[in-house]
PDB file of N, CA and C in Angstrom:
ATOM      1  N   UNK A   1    -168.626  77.798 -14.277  1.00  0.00           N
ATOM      2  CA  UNK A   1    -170.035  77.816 -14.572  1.00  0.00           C
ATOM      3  C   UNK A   1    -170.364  76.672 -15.535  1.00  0.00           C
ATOM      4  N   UNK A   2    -171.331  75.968 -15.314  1.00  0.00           N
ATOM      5  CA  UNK A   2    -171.457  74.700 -15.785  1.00  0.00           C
ATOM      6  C   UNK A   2    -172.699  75.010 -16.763  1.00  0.00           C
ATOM      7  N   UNK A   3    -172.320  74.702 -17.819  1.00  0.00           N
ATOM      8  CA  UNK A   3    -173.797  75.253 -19.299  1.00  0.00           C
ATOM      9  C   UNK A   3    -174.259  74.071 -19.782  1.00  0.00           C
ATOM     10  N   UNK A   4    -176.419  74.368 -19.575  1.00  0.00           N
ATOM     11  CA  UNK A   4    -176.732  72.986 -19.862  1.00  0.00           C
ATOM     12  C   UNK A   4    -176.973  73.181 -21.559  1.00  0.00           C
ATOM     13  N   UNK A   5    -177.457  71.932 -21.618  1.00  0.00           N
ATOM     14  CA  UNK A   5    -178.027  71.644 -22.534  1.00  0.00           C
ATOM     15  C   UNK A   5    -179.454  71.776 -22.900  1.00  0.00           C
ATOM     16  N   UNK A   6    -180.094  71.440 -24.138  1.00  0.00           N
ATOM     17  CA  UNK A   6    -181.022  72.096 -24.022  1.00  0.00           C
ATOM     18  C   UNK A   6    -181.235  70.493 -25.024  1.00  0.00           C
ATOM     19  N   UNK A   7    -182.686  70.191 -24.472  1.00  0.00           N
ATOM     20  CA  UNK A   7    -182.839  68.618 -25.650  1.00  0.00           C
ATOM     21  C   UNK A   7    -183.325  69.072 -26.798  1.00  0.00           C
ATOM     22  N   UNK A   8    -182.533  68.368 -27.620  1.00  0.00           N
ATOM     23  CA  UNK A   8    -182.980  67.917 -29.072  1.00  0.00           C
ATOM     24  C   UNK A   8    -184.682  68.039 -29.676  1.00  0.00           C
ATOM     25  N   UNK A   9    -185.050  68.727 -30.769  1.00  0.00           N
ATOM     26  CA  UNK A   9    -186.296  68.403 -30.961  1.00  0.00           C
ATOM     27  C   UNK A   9    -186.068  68.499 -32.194  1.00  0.00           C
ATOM     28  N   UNK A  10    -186.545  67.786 -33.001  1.00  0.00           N
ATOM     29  CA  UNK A  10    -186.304  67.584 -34.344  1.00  0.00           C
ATOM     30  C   UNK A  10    -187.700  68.423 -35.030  1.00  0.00           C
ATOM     31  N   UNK A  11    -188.880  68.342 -34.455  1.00  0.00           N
ATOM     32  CA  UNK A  11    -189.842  69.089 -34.581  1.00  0.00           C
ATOM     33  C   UNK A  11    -189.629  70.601 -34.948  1.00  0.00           C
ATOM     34  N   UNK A  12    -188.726  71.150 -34.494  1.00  0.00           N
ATOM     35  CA  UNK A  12    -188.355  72.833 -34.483  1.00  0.00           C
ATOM     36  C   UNK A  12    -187.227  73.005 -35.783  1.00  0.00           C
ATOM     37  N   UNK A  13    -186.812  72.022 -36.271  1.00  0.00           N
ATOM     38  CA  UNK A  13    -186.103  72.295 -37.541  1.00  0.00           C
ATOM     39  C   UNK A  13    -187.261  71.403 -39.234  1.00  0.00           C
ATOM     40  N   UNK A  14    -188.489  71.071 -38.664  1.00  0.00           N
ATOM     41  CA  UNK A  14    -188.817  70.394 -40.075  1.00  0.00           C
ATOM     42  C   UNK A  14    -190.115  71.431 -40.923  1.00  0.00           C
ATOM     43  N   UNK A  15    -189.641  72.649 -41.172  1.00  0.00           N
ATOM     44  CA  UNK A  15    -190.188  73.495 -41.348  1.00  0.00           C
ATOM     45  C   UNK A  15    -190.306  74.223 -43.349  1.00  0.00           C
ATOM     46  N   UNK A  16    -190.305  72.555 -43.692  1.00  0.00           N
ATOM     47  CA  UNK A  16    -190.850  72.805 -44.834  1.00  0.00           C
ATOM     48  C   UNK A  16    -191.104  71.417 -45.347  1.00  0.00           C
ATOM     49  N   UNK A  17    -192.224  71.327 -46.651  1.00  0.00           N
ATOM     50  CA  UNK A  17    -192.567  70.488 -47.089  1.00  0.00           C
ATOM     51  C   UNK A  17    -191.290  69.025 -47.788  1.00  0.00           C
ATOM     52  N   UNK A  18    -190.109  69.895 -47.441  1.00  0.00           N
ATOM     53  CA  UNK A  18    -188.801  68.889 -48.640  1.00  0.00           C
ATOM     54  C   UNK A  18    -188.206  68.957 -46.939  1.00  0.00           C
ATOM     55  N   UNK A  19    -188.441  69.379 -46.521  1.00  0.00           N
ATOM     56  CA  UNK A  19    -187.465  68.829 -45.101  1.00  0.00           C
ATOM     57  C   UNK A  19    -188.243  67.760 -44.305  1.00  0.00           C
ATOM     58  N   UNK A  20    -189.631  67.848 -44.624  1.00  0.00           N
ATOM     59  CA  UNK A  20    -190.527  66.706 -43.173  1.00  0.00           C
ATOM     60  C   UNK A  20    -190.047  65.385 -44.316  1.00  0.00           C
ATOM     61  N   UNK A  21    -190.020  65.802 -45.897  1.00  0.00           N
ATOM     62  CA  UNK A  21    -190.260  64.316 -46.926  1.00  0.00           C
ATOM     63  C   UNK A  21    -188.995  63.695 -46.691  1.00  0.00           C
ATOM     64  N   UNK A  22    -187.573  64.539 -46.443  1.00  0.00           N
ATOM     65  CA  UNK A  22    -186.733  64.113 -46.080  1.00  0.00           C
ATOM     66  C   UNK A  22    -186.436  63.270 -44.903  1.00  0.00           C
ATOM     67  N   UNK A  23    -186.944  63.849 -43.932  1.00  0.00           N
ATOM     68  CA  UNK A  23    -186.844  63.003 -42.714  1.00  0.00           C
ATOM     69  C   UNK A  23    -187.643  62.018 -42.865  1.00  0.00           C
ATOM     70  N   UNK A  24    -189.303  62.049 -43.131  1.00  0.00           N
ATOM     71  CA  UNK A  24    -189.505  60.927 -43.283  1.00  0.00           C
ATOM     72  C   UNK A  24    -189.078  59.596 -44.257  1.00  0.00           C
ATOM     73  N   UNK A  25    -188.557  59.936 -45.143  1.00  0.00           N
ATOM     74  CA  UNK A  25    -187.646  58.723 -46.198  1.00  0.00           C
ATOM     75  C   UNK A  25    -186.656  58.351 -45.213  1.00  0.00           C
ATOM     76  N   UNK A  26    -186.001  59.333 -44.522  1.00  0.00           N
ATOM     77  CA  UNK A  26    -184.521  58.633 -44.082  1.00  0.00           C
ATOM     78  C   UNK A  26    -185.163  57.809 -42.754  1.00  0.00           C
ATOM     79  N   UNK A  27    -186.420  57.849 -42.027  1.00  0.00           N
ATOM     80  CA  UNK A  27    -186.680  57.337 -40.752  1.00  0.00           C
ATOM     81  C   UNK A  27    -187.141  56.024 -41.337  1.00  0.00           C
ATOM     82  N   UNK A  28    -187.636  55.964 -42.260  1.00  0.00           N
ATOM     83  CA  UNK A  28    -188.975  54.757 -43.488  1.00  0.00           C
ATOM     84  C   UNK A  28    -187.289  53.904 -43.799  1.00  0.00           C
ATOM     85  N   UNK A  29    -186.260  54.329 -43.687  1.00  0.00           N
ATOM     86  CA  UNK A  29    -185.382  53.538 -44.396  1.00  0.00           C
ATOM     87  C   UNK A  29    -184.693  52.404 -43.240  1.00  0.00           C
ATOM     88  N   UNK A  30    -184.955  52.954 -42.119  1.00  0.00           N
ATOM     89  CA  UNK A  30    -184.273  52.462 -40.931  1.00  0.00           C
ATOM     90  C   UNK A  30    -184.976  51.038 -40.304  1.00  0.00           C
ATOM     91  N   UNK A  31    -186.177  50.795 -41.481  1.00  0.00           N
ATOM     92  CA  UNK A  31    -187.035  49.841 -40.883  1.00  0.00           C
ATOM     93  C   UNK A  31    -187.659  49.234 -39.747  1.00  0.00           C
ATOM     94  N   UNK A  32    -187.571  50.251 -39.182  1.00  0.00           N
ATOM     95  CA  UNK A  32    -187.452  50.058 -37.237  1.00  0.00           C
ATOM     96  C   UNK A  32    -189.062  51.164 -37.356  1.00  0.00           C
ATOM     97  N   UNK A  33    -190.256  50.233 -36.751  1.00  0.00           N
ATOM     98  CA  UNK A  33    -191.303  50.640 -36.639  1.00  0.00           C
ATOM     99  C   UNK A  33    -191.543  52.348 -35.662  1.00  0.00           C
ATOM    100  N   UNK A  34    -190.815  52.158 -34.452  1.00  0.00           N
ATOM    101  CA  UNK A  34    -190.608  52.708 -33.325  1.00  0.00           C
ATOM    102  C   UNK A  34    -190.172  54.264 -34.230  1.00  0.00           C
ATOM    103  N   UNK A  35    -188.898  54.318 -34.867  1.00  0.00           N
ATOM    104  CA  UNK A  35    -188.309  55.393 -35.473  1.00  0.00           C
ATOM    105  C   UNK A  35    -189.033  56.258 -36.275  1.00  0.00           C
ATOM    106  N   UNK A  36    -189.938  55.293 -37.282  1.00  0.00           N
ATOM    107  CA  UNK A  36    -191.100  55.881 -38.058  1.00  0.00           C
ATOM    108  C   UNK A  36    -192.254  56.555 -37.257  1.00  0.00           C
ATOM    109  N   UNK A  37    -192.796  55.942 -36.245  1.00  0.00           N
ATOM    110  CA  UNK A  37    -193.548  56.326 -35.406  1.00  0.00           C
ATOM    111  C   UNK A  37    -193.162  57.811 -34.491  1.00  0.00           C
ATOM    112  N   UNK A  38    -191.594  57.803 -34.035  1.00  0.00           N
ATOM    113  CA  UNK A  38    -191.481  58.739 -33.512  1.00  0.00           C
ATOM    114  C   UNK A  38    -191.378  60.027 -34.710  1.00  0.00           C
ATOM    115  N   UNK A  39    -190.816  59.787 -35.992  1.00  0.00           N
ATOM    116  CA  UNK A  39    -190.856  61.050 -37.159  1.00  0.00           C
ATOM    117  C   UNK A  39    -192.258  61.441 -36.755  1.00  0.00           C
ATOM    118  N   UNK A  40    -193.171  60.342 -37.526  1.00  0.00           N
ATOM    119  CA  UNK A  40    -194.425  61.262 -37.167  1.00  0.00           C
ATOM    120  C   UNK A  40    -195.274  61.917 -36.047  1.00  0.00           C
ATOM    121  N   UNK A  41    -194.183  61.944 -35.355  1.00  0.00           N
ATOM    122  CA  UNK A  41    -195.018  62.249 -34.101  1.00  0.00           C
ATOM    123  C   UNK A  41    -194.201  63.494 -33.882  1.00  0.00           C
ATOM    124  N   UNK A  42    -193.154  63.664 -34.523  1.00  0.00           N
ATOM    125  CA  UNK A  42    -192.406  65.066 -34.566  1.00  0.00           C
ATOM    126  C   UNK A  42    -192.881  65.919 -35.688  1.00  0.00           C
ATOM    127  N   UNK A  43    -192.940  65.233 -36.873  1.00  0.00           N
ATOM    128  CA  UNK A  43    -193.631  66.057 -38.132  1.00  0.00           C
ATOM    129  C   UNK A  43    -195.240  66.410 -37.675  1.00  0.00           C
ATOM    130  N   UNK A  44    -196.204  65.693 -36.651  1.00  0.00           N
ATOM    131  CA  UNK A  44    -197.069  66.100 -36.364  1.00  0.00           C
ATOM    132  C   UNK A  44    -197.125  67.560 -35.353  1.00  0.00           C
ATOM    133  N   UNK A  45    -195.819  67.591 -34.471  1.00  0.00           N
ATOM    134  CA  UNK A  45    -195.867  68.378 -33.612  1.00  0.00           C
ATOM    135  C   UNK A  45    -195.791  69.528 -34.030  1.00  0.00           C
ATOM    136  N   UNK A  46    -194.788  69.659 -35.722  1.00  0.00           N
ATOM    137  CA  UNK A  46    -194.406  70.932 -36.201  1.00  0.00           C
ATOM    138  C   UNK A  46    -194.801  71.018 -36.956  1.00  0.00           C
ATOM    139  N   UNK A  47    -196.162  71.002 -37.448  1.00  0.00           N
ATOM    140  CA  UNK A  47    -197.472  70.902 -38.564  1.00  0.00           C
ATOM    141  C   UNK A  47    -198.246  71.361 -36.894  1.00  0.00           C
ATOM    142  N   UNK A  48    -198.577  70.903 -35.708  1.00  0.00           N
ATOM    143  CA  UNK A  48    -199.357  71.075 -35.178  1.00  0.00           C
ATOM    144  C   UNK A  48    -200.350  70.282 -34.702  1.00  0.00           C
ATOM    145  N   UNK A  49    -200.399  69.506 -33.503  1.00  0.00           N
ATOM    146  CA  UNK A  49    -201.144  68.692 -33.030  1.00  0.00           C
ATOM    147  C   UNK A  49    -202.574  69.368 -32.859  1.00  0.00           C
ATOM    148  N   UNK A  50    -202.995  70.617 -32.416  1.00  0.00           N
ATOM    149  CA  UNK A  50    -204.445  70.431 -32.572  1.00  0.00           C
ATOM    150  C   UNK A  50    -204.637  70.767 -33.959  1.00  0.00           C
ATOM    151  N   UNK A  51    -204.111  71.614 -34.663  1.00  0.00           N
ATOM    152  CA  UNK A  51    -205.080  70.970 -36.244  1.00  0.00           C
ATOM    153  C   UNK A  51    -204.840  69.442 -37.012  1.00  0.00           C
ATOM    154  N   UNK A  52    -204.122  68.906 -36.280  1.00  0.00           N
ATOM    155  CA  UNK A  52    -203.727  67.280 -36.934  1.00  0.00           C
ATOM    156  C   UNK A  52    -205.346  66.586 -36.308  1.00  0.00           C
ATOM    157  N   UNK A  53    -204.927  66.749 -34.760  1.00  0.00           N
ATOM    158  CA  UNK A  53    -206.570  66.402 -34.318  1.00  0.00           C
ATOM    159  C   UNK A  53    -207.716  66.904 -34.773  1.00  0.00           C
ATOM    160  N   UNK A  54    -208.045  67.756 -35.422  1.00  0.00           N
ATOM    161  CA  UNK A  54    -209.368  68.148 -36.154  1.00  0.00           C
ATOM    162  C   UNK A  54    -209.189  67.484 -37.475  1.00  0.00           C
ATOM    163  N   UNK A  55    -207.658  67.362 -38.124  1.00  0.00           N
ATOM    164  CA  UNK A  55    -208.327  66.984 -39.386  1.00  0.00           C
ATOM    165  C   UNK A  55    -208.685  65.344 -39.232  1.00  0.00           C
ATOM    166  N   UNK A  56    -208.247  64.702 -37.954  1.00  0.00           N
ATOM    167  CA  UNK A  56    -208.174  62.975 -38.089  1.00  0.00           C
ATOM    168  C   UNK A  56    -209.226  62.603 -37.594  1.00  0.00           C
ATOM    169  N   UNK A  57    -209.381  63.582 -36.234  1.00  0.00           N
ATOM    170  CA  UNK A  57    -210.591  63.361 -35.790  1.00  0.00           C
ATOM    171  C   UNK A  57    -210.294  62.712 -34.452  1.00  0.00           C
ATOM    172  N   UNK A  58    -208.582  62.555 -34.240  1.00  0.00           N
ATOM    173  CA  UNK A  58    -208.476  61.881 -33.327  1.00  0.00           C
ATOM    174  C   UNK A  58    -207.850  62.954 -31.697  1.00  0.00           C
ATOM    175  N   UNK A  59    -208.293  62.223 -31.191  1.00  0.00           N
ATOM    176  CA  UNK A  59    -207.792  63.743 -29.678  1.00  0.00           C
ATOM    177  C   UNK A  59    -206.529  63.808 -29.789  1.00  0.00           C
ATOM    178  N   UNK A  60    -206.046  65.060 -29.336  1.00  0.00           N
ATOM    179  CA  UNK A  60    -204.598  65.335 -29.419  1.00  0.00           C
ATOM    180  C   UNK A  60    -203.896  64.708 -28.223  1.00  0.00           C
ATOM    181  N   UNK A  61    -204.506  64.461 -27.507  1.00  0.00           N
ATOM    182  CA  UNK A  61    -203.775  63.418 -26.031  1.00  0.00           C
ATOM    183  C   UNK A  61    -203.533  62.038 -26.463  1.00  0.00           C
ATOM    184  N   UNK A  62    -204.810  61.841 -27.437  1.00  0.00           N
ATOM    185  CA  UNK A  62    -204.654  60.547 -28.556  1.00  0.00           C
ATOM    186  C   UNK A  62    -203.495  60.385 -29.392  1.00  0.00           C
ATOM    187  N   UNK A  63    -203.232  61.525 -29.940  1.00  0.00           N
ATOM    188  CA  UNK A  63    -202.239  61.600 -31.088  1.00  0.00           C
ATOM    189  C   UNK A  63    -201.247  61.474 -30.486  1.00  0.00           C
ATOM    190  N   UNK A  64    -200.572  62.361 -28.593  1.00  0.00           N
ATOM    191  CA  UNK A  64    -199.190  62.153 -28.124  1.00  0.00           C
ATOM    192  C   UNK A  64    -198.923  61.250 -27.645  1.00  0.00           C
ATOM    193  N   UNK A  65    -200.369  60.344 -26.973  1.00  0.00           N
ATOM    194  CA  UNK A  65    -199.950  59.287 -27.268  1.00  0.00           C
ATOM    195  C   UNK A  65    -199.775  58.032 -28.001  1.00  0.00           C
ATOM    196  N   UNK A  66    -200.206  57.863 -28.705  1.00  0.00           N
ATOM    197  CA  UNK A  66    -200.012  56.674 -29.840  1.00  0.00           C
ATOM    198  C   UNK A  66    -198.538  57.377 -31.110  1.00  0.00           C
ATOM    199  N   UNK A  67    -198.335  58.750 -31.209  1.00  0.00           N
ATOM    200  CA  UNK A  67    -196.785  58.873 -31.937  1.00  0.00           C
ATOM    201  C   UNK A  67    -196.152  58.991 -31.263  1.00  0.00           C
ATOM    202  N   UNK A  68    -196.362  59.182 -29.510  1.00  0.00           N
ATOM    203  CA  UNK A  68    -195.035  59.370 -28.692  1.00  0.00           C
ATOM    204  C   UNK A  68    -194.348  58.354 -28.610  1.00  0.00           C
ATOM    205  N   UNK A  69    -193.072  58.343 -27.820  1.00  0.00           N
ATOM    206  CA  UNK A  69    -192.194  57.847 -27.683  1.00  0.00           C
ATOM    207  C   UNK A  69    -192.414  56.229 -27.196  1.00  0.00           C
ATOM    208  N   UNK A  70    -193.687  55.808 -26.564  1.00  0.00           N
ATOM    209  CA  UNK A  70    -193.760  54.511 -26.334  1.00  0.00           C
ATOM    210  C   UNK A  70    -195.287  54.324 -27.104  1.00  0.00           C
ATOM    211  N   UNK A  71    -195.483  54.778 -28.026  1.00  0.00           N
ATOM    212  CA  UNK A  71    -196.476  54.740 -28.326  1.00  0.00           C
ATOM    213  C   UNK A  71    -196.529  53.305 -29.292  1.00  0.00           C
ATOM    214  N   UNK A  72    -198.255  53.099 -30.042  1.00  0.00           N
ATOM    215  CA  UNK A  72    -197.899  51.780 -30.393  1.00  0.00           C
ATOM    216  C   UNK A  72    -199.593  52.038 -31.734  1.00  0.00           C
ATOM    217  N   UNK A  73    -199.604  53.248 -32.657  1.00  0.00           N
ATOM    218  CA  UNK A  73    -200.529  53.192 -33.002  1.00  0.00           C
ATOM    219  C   UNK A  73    -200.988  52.323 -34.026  1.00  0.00           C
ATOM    220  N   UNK A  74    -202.626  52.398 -34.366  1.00  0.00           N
ATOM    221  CA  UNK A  74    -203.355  51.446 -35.145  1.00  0.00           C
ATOM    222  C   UNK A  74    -203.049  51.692 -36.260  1.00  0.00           C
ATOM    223  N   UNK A  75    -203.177  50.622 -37.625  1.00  0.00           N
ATOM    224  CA  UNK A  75    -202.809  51.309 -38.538  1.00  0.00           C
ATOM    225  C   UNK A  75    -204.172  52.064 -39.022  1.00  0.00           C
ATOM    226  N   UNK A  76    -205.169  52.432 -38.649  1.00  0.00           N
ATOM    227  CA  UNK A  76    -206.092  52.800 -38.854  1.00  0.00           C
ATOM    228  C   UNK A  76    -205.648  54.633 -38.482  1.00  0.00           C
ATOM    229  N   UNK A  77    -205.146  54.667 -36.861  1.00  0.00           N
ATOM    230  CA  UNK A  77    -204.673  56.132 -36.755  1.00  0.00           C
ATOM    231  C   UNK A  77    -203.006  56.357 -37.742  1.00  0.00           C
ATOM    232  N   UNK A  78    -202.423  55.397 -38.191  1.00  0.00           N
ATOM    233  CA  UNK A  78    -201.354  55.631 -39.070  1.00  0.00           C
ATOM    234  C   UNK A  78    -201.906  56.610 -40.564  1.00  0.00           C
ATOM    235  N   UNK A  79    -202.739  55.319 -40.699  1.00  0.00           N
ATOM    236  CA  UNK A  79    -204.092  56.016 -42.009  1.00  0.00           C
ATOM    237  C   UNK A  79    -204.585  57.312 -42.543  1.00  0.00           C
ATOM    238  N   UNK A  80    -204.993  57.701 -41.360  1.00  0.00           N
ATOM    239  CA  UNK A  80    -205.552  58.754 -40.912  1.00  0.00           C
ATOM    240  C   UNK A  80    -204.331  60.159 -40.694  1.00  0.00           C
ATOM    241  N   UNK A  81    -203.315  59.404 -39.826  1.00  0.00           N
ATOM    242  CA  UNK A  81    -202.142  60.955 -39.810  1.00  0.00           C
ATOM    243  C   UNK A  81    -201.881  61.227 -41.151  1.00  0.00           C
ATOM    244  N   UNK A  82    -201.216  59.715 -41.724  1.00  0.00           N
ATOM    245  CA  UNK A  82    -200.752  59.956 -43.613  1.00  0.00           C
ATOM    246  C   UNK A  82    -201.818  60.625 -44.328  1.00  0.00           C
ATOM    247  N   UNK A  83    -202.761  60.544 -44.156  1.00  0.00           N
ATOM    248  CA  UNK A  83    -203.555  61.468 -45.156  1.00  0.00           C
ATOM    249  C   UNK A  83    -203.710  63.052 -44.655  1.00  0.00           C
ATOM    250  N   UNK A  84    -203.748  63.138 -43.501  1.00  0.00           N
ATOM    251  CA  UNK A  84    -203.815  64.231 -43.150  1.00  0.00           C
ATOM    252  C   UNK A  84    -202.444  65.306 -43.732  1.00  0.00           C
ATOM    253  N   UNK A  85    -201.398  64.480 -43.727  1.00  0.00           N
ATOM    254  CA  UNK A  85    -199.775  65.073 -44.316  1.00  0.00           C
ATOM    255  C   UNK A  85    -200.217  65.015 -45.450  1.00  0.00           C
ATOM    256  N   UNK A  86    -201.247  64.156 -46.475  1.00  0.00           N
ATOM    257  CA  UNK A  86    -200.972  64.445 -47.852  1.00  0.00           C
ATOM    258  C   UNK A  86    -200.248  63.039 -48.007  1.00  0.00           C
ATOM    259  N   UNK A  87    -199.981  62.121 -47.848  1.00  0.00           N
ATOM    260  CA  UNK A  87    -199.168  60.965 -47.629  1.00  0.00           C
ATOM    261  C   UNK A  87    -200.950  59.680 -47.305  1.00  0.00           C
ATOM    262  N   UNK A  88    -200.237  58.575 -48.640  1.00  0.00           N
ATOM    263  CA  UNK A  88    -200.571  57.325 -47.728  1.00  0.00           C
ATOM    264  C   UNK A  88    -199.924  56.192 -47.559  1.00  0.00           C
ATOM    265  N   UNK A  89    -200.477  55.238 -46.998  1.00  0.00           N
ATOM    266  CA  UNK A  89    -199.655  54.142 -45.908  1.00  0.00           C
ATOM    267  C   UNK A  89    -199.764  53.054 -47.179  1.00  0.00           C
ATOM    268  N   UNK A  90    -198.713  52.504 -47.577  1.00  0.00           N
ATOM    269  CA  UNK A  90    -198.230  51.905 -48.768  1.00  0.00           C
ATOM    270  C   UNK A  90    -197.166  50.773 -47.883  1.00  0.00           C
ATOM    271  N   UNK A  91    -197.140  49.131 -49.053  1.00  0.00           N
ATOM    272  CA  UNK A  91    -196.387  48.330 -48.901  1.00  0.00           C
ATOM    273  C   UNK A  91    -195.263  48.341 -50.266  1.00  0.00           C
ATOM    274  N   UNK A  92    -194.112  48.435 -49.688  1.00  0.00           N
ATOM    275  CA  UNK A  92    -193.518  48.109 -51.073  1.00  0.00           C
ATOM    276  C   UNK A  92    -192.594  46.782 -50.822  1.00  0.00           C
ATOM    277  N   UNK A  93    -192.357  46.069 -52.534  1.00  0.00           N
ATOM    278  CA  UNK A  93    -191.346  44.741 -51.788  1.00  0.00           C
ATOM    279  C   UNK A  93    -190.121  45.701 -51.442  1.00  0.00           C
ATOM    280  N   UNK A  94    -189.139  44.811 -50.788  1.00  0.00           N
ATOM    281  CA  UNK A  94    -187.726  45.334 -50.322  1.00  0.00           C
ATOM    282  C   UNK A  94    -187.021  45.306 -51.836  1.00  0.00           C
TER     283      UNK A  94
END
């Protein structure tokens, strides 16, 4: 009997405020735009995409796509998710 697998969702384990800050530092460290983009698009899923869309204002078909996986959002909807987490979009030097 052959046992599948079941995919990965990182969304279903970030179920507190020191676990999403965690992941997001360690994804922010990897400097890879794509990686950051996909955290928040997992920390959005397990916070909840339609109240993320009411608080941004942006549609939730909007939100899966611009944090999904090929997504490519503005920093205007970046803006907008970070505040919604309580988080904003900051430059620091290296």
């Amino acid at each position: 009997m052959v046992k599948g697998f079941s995919k990965y969702d990182a969304a279903e384990y970030l179920d507190s405020d020191e676990m999403i800050t965690a992941y997001l530092e360690e994804a922010s460290k990897e400097n890879d735009p794509k990686m950051l983009i996909m955290a928040l698009g997992d920390i959005a899923r397990a916070k909840g995409m339609t109240q993320l869309a009411k608080e941004t204002g942006i549609s939730r078909d909007g939100l899966y796509k611009s944090l999904g996986e090929n997504g490519n959002p503005s920093l205007e909807t970046l803006s907008k998710v970070a505040n919604a987490f309580g988080l904003r979009v900051t430059l620091v030097a290296k």
